[in-house]
C-alpha atoms as a PDB file:
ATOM      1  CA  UNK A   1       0.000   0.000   0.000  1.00  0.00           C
ATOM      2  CA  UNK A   2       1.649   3.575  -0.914  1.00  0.00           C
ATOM      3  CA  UNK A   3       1.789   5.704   1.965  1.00  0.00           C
ATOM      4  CA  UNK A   4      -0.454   7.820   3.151  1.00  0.00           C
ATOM      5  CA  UNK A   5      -0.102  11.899   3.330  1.00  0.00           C
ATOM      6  CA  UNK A   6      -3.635  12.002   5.325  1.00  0.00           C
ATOM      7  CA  UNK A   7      -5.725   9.931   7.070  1.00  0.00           C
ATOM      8  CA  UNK A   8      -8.719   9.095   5.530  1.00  0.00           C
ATOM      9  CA  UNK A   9     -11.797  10.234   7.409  1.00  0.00           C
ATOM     10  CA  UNK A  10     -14.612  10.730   5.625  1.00  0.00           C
ATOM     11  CA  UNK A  11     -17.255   8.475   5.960  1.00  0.00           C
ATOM     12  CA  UNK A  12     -19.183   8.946   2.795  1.00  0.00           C
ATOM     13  CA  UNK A  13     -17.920  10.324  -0.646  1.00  0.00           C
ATOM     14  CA  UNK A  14     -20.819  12.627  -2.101  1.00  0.00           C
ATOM     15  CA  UNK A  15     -18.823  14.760  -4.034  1.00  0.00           C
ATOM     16  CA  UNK A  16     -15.356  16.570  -4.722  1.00  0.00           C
ATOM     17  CA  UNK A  17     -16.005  20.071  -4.389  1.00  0.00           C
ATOM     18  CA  UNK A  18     -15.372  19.495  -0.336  1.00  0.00           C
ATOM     19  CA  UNK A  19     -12.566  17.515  -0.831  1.00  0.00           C
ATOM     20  CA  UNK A  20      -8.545  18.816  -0.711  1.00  0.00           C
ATOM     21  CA  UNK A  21      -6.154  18.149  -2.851  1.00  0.00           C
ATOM     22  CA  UNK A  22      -4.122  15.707  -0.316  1.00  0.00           C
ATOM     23  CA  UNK A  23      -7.690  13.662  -0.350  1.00  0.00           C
ATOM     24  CA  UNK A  24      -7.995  13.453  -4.000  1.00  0.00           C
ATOM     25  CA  UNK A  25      -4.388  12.231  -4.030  1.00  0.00           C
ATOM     26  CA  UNK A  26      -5.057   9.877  -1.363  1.00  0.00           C
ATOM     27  CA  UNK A  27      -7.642   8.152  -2.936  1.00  0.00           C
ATOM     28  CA  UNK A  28      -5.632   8.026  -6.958  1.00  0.00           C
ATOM     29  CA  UNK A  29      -2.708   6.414  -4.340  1.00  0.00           C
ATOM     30  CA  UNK A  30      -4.743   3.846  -3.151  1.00  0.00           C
ATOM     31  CA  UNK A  31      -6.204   3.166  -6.100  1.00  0.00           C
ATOM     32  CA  UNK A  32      -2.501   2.428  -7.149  1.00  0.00           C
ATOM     33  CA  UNK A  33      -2.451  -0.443  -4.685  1.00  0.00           C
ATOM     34  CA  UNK A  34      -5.646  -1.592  -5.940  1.00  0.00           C
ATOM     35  CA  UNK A  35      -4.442  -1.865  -9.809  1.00  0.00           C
ATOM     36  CA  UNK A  36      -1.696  -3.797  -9.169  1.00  0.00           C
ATOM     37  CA  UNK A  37      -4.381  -6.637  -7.389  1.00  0.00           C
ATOM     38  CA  UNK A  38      -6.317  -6.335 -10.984  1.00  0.00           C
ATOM     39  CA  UNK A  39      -3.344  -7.717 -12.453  1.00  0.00           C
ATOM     40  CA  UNK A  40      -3.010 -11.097 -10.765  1.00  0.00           C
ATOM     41  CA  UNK A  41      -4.292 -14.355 -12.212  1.00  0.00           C
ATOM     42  CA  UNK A  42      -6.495 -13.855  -9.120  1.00  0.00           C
ATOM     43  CA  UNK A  43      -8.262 -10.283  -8.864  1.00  0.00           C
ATOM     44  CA  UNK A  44      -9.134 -10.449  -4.904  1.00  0.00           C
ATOM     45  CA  UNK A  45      -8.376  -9.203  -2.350  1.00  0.00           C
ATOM     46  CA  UNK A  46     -10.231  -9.757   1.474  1.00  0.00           C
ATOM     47  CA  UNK A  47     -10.129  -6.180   3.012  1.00  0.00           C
ATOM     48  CA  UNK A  48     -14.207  -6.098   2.640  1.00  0.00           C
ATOM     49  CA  UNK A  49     -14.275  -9.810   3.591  1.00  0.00           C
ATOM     50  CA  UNK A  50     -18.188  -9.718   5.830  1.00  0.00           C
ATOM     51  CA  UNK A  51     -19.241  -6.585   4.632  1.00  0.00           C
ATOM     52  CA  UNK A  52     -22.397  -6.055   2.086  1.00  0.00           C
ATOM     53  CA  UNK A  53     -22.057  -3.578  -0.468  1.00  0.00           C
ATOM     54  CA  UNK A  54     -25.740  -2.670  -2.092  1.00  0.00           C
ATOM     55  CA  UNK A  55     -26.053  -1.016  -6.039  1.00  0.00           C
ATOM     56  CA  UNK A  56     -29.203   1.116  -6.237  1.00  0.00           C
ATOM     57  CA  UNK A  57     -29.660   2.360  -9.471  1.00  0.00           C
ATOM     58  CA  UNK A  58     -32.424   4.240 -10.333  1.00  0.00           C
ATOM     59  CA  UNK A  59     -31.064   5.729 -13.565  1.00  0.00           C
ATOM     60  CA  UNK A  60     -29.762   3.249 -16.676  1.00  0.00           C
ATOM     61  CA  UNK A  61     -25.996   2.415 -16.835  1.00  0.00           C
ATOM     62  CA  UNK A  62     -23.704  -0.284 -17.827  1.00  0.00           C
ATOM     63  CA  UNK A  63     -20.232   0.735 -16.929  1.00  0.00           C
ATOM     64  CA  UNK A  64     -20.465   2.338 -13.399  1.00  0.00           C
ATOM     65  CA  UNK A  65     -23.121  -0.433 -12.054  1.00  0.00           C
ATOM     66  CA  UNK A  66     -20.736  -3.341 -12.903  1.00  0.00           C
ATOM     67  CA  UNK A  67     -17.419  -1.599 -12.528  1.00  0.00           C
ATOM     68  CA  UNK A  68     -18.767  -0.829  -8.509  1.00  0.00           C
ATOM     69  CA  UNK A  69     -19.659  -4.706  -9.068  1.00  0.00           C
ATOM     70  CA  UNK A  70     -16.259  -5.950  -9.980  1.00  0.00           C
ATOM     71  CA  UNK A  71     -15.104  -3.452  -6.977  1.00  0.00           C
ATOM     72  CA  UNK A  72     -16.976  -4.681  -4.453  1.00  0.00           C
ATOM     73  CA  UNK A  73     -16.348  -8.061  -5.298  1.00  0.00           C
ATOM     74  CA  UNK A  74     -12.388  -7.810  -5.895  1.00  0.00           C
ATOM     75  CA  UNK A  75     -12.532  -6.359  -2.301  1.00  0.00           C
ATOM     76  CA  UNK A  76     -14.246  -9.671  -0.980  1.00  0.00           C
ATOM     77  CA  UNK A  77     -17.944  -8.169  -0.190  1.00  0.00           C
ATOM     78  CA  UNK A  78     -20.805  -9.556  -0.928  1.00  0.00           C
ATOM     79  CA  UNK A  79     -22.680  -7.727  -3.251  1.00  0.00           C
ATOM     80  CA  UNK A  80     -26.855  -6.587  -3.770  1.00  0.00           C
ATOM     81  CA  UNK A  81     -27.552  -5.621  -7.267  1.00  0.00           C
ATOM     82  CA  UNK A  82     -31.024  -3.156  -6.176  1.00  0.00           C
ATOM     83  CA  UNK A  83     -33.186  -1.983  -8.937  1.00  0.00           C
ATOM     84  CA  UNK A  84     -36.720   0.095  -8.612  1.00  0.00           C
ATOM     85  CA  UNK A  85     -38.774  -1.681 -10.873  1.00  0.00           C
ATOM     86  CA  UNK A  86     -37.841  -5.301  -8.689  1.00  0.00           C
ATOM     87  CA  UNK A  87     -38.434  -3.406  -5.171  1.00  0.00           C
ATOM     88  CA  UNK A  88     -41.012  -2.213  -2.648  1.00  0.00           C
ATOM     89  CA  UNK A  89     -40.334   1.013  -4.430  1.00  0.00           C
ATOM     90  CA  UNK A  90     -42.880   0.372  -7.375  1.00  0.00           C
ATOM     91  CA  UNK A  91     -45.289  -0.383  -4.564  1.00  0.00           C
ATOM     92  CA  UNK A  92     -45.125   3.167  -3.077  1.00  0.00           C
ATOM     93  CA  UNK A  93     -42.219   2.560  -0.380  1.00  0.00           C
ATOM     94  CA  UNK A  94     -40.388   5.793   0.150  1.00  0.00           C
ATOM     95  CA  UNK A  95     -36.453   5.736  -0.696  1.00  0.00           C
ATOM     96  CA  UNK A  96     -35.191   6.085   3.129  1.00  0.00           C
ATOM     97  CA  UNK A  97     -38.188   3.364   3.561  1.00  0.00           C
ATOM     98  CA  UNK A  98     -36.321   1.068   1.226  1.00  0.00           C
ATOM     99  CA  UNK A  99     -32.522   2.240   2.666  1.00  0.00           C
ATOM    100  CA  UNK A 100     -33.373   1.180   6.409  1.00  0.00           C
ATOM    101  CA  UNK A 101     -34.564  -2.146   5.464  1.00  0.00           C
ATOM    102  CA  UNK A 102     -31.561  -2.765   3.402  1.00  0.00           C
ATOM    103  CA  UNK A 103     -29.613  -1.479   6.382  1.00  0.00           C
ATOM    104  CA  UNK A 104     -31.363  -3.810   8.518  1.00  0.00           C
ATOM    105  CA  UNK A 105     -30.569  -6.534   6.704  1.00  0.00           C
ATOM    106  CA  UNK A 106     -26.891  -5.812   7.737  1.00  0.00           C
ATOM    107  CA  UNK A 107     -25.989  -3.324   4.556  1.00  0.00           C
ATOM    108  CA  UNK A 108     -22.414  -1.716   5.460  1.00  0.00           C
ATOM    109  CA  UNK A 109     -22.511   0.064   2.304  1.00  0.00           C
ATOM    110  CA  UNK A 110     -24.905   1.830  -0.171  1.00  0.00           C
ATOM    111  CA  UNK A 111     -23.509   3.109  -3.937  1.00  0.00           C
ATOM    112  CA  UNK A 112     -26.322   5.031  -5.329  1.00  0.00           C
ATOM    113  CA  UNK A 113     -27.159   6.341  -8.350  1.00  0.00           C
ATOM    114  CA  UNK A 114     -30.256   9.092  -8.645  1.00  0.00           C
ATOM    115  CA  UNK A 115     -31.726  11.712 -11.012  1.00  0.00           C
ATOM    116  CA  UNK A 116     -32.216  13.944  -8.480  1.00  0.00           C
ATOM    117  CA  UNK A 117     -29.283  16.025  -6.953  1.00  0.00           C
ATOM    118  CA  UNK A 118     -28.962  16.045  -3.732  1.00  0.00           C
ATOM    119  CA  UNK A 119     -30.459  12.265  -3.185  1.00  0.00           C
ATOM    120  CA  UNK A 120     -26.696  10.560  -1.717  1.00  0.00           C
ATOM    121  CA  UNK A 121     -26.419  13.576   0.727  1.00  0.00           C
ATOM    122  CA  UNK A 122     -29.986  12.737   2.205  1.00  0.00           C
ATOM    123  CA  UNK A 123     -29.396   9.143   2.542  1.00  0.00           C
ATOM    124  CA  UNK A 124     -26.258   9.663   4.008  1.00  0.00           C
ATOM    125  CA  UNK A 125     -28.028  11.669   7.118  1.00  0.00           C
ATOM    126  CA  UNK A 126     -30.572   8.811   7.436  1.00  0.00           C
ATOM    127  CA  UNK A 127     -28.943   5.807   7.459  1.00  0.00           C
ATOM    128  CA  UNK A 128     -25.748   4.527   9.498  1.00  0.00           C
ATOM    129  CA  UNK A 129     -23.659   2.845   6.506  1.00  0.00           C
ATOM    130  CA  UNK A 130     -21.363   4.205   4.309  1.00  0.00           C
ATOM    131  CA  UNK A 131     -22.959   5.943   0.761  1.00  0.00           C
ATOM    132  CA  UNK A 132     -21.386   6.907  -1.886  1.00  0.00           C
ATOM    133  CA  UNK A 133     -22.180   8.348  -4.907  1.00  0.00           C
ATOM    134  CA  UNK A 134     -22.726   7.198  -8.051  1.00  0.00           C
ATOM    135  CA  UNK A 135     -24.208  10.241 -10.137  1.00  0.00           C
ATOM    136  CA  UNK A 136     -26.871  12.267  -8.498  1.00  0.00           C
ATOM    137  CA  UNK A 137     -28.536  14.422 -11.202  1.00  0.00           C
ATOM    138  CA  UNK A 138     -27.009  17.571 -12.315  1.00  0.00           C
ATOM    139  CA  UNK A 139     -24.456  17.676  -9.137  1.00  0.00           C
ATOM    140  CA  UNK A 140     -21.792  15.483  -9.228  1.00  0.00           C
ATOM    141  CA  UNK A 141     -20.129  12.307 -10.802  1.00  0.00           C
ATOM    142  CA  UNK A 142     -17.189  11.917  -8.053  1.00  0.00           C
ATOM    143  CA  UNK A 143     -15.833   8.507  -9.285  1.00  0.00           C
ATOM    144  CA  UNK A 144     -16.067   9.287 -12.888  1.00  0.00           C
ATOM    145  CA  UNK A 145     -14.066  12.170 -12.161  1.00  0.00           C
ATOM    146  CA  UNK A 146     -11.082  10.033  -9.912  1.00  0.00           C
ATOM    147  CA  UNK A 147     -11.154   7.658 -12.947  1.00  0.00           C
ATOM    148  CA  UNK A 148     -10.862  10.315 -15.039  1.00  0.00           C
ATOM    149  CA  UNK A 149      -8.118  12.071 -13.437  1.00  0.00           C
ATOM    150  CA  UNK A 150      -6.091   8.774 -12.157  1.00  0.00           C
ATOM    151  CA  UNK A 151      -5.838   7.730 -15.840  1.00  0.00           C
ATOM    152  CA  UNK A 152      -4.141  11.375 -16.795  1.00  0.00           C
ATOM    153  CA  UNK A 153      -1.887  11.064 -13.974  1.00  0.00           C
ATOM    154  CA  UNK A 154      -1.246   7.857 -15.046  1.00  0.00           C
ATOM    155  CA  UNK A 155      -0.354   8.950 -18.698  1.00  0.00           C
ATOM    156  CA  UNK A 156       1.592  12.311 -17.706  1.00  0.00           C
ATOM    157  CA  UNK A 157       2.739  11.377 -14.142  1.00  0.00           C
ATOM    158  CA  UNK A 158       1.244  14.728 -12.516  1.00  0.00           C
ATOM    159  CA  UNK A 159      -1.979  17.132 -13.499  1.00  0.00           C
ATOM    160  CA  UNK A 160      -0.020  20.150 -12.554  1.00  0.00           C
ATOM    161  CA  UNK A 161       0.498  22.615 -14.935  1.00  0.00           C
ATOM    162  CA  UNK A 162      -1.823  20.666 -18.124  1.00  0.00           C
ATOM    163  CA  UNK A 163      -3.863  22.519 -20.326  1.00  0.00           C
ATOM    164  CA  UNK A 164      -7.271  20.458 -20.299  1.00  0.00           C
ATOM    165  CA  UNK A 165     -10.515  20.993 -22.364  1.00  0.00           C
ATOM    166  CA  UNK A 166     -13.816  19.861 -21.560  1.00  0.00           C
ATOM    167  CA  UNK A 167     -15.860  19.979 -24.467  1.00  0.00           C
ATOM    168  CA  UNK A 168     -19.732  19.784 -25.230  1.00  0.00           C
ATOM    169  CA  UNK A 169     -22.522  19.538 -22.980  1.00  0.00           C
ATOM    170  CA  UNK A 170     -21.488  21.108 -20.424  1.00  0.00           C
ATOM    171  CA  UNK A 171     -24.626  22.237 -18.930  1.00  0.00           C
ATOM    172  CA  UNK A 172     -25.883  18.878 -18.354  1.00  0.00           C
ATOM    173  CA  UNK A 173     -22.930  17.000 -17.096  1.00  0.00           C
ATOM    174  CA  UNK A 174     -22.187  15.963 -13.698  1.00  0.00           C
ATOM    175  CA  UNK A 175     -18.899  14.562 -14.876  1.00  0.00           C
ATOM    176  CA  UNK A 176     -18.051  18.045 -16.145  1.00  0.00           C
ATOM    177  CA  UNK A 177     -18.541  19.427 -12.390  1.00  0.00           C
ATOM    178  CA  UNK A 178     -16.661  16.713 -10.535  1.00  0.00           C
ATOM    179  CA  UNK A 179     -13.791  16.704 -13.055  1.00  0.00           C
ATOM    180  CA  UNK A 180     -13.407  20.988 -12.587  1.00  0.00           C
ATOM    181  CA  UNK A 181     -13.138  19.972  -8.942  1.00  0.00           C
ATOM    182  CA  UNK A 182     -10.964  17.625  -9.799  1.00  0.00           C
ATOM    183  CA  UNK A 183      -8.365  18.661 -12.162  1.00  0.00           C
ATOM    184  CA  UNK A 184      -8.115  22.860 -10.751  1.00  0.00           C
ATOM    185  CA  UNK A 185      -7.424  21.406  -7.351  1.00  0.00           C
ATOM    186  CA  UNK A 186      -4.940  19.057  -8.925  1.00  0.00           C
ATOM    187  CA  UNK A 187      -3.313  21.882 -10.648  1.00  0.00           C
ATOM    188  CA  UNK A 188      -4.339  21.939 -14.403  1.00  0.00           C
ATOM    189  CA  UNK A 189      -5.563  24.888 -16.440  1.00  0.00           C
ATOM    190  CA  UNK A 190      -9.280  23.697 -17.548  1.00  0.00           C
ATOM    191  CA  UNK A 191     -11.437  25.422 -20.466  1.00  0.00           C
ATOM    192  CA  UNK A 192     -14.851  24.348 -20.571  1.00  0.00           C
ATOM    193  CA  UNK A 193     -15.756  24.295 -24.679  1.00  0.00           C
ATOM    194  CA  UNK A 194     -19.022  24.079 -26.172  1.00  0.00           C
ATOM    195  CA  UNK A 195     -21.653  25.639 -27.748  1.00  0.00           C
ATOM    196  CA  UNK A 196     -23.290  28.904 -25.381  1.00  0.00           C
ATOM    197  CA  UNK A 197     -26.569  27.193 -25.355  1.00  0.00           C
ATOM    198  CA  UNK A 198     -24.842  24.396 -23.400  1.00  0.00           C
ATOM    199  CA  UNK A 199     -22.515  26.587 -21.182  1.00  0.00           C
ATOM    200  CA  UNK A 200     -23.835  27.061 -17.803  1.00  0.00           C
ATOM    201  CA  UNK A 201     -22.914  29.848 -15.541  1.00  0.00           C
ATOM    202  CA  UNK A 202     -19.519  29.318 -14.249  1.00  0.00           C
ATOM    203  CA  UNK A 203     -19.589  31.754 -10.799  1.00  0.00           C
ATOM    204  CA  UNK A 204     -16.710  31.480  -9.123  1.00  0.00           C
ATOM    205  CA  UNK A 205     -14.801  27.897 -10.887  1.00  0.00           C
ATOM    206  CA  UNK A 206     -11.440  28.835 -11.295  1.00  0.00           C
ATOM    207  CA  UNK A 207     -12.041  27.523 -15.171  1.00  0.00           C
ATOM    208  CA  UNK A 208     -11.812  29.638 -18.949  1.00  0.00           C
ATOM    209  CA  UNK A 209     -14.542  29.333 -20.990  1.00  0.00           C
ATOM    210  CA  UNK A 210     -14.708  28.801 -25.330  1.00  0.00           C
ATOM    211  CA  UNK A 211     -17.415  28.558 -27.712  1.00  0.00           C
ATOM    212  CA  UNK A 212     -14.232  27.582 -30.309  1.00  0.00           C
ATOM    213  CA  UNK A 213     -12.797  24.310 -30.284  1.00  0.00           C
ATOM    214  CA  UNK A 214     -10.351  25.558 -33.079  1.00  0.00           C
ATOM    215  CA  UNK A 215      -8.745  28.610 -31.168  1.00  0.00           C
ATOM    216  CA  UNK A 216      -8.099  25.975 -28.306  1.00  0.00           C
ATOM    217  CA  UNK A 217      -7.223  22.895 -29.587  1.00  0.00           C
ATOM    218  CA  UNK A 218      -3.623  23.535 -30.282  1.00  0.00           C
ATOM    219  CA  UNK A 219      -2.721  24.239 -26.829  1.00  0.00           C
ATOM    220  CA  UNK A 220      -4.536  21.589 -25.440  1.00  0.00           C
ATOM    221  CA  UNK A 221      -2.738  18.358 -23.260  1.00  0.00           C
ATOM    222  CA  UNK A 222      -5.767  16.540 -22.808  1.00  0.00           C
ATOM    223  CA  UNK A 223      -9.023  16.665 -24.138  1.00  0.00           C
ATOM    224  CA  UNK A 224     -12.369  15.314 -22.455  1.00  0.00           C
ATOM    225  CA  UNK A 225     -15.515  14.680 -24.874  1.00  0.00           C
ATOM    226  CA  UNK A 226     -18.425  15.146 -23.140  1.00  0.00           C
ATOM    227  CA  UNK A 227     -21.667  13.356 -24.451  1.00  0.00           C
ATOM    228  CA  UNK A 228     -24.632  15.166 -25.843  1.00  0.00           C
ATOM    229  CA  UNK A 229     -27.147  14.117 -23.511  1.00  0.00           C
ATOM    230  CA  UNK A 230     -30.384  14.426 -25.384  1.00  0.00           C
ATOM    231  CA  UNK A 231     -32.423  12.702 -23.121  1.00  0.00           C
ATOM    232  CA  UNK A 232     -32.324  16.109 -20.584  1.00  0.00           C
ATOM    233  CA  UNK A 233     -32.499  18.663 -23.223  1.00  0.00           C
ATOM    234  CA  UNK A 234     -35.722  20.805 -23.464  1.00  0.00           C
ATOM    235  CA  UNK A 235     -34.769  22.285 -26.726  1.00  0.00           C
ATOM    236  CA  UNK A 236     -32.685  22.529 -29.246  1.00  0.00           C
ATOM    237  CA  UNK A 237     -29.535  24.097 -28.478  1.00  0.00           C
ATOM    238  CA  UNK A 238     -28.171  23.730 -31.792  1.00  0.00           C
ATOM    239  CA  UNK A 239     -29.268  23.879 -35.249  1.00  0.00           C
ATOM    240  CA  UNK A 240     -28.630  20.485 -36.396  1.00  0.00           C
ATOM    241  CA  UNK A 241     -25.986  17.253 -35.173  1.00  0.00           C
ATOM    242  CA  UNK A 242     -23.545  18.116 -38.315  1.00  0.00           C
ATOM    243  CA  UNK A 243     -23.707  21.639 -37.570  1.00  0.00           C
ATOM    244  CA  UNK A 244     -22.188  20.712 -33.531  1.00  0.00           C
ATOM    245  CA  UNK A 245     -19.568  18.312 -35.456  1.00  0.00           C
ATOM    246  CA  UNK A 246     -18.585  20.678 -37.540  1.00  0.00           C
ATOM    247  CA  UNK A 247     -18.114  23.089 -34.632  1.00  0.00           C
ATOM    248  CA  UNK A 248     -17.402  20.775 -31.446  1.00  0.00           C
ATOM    249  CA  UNK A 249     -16.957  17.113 -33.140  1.00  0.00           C
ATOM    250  CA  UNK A 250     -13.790  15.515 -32.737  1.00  0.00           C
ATOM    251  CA  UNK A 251     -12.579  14.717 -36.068  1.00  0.00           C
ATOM    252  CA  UNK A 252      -9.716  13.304 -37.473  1.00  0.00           C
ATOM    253  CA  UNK A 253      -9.145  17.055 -39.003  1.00  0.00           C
ATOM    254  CA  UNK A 254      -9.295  18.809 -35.701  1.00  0.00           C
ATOM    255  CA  UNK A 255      -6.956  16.316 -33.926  1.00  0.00           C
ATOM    256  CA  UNK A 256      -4.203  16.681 -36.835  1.00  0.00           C
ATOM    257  CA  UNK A 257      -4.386  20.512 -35.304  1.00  0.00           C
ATOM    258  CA  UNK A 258      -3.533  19.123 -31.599  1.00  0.00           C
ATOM    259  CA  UNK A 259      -0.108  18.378 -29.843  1.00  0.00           C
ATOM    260  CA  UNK A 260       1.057  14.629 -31.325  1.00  0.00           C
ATOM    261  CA  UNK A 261       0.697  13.151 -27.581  1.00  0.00           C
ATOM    262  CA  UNK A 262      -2.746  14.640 -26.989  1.00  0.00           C
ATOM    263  CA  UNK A 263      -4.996  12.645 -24.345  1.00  0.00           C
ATOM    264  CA  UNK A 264      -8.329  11.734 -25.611  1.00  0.00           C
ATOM    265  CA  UNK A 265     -10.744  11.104 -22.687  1.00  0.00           C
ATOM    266  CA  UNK A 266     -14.599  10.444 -22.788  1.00  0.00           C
ATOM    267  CA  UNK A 267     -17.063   9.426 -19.669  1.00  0.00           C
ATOM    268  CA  UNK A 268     -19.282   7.218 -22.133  1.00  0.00           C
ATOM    269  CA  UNK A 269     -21.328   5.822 -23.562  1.00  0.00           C
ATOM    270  CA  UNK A 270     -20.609   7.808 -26.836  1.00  0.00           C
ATOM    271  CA  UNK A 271     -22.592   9.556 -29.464  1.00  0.00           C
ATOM    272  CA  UNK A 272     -19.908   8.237 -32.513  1.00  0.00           C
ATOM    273  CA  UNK A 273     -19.433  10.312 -35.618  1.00  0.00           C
ATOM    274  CA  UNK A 274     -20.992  13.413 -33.240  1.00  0.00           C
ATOM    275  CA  UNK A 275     -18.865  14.634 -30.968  1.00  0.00           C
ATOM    276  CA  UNK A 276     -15.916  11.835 -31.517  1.00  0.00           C
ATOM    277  CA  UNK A 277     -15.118  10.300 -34.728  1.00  0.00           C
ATOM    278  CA  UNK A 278     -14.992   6.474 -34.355  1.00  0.00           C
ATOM    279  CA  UNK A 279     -11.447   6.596 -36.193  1.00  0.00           C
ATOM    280  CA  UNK A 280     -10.705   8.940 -32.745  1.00  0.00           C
ATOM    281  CA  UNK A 281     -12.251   7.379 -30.016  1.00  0.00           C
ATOM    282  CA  UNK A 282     -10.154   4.318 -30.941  1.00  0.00           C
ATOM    283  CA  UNK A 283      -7.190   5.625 -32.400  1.00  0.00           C
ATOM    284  CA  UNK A 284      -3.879   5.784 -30.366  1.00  0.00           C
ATOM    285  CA  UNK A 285      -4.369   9.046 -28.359  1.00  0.00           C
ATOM    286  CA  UNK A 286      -7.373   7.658 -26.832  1.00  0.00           C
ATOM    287  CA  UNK A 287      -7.376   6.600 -23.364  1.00  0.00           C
ATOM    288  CA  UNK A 288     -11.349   5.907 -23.214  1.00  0.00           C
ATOM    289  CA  UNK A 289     -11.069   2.182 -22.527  1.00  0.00           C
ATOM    290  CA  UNK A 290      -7.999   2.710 -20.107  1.00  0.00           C
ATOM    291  CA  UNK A 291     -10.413   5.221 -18.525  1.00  0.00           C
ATOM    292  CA  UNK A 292     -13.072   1.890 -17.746  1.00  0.00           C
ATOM    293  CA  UNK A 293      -9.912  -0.834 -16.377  1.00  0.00           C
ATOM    294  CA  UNK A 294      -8.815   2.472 -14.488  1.00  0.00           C
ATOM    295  CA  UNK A 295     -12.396   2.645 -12.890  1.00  0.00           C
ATOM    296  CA  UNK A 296     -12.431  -0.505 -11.245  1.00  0.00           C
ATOM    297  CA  UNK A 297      -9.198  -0.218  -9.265  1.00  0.00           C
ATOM    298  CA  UNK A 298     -10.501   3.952  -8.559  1.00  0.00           C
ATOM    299  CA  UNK A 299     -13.769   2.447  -7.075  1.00  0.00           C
ATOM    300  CA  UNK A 300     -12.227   0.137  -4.944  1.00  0.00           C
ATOM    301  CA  UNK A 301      -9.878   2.401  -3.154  1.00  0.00           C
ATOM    302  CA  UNK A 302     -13.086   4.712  -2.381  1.00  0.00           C
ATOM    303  CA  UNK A 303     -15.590   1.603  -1.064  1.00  0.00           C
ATOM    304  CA  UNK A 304     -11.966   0.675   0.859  1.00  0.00           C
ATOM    305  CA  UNK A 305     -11.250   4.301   2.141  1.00  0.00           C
ATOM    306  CA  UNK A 306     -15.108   5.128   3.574  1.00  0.00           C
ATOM    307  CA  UNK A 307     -15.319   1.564   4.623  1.00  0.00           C
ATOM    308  CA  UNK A 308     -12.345   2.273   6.954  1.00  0.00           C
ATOM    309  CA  UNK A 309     -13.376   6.120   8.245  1.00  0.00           C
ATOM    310  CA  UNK A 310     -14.033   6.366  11.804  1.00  0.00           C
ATOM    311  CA  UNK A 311     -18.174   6.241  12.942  1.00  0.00           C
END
């Protein structure tokens, strides 16, 4: 295990805006430990041994459900795969309702996944076990964003002093607002990208902001795709999907524009040939399935960290 800088003492991991830098760092280190366990002919390891990890997911997804699967299990827990339309839920039961019981049933910890902001923060003052987050509406993606930033680490050894872009729907992506957490208090330059009809208000984030791709790109050390996620738009903030390409797309014409060892970076899943030419997303700047192996050894470092924080 890498040493520590900290101790560890959180009990629940809702988000990265409250966490320090030496806490962000504490968790990519572990995660370290973790990877090298993912190697072996034999991915386990007993440090969760008795404890019961449970999955609610109340909002699709393929990669972060089964990559806090893998986790848990790697780590020796057993493991409750919790879905609405299976529960008490579609009967009427109320969420805490449906959290106590689990708890009851000797639950150490809950990942949960919501639409609504906010929803991992209330559980987490009405239960006793451990919650983390897996995505809670608008707010916050926190282990997309350690994935995210363990796998440029991993690539460029540090974050300080790297010229990242986040480009494209900004507005409705939690992974965009955990990864400016992120990456500023890990010391890279960010520049949110994307079209102004997707650009939120940006207060007080220490971040730039572009509506061109092309006056950026050049300077650029890593760039992070954002999906277009239609499914929450209203409107239509753009005239037409070749129109955003042409403007925001990244194309095998934009990246000849970009530094040679660029870092291409997307949460998934992806909208291909609309904001990330196939020919990119798996040519040999991208880092997007890295990003997913990287996820699994991320996540177990945080279900290991809260599991360990004092009551």
């Amino acid at each position: 295990m890498a040493e520590r800088k900290i101790e560890w003492t959180r009990k629940h991991l809702l988000g990265l805006r409250e966490l320090s830098r030496e806490e962000i760092e504490l968790i990519l280190d572990t995660a370290n430990s973790f990877a090298e366990v993912n190697k072996r002919s034999i991915k386990k390891t007993p440090v969760l041994r008795g404890k019961v990890v449970v999955n609610m997911f109340f909002e699709d997804s393929t990669r972060t459900r089964n990559s806090f699967t893998l986790a848990s299990r790697r780590l020796g827990a057993d493991v409750i795969e919790f879905t609405k339309k299976s529960s008490a839920l579609s009967k009427g039961e109320t969420l805490l309702d449906t959290a106590r019981n689990l708890e009851a049933m000797g639950v150490d910890l809950v990942v949960i996944r919501h639409n609504a902001g906010g929803t991992p923060k209330l559980l987490s003052r009405s239960i006793n076990a451990c919650v983390v987050n897996a995505g809670d509406g608008f707010h916050e993606h926190p282990t997309q964003a350690l994935l995210d930033v363990y796998t440029i680490r991993e690539k460029f050894g540090s974050l300080d002093g790297l010229k990242i872009g986040i480009v494209g729907d900004i507005a409705n992506s939690r992974v965009a607002r955990s990864n400016v957490y992120a990456m500023t208090k890990l010391g890279a330059e960010v520049t949110l990208i994307g079209p102004p009809t997707l650009m939120p208000p940006v207060g007080d984030l220490p971040v730039k902001v572009s509506n061109n791709f092309d006056d950026v790109i050049e300077s650029l050390d890593v760039v992070n795709m954002l999906r277009v996620q239609f499914e929450r738009l209203s409107s239509n903030p753009f005239p037409s999907k070749r129109e955003y390409t042409r403007l925001f797309g990244l194309t095998e014409q934009r990246m000849k524009r970009a530094k040679d060892n660029i870092a291409v970076i997307h949460p998934g899943p992806m909208n291909r040939g609309m904001e990330i030419e196939s020919s990119v997303a798996d040519g040999a700047n991208s880092l997007i399935l890295r990003q997913v192996t990287n996820g699994i050894a991320v996540r177990m470092a945080v279900l290991f960290l809260v599991s360990r924080a004092p009551e």
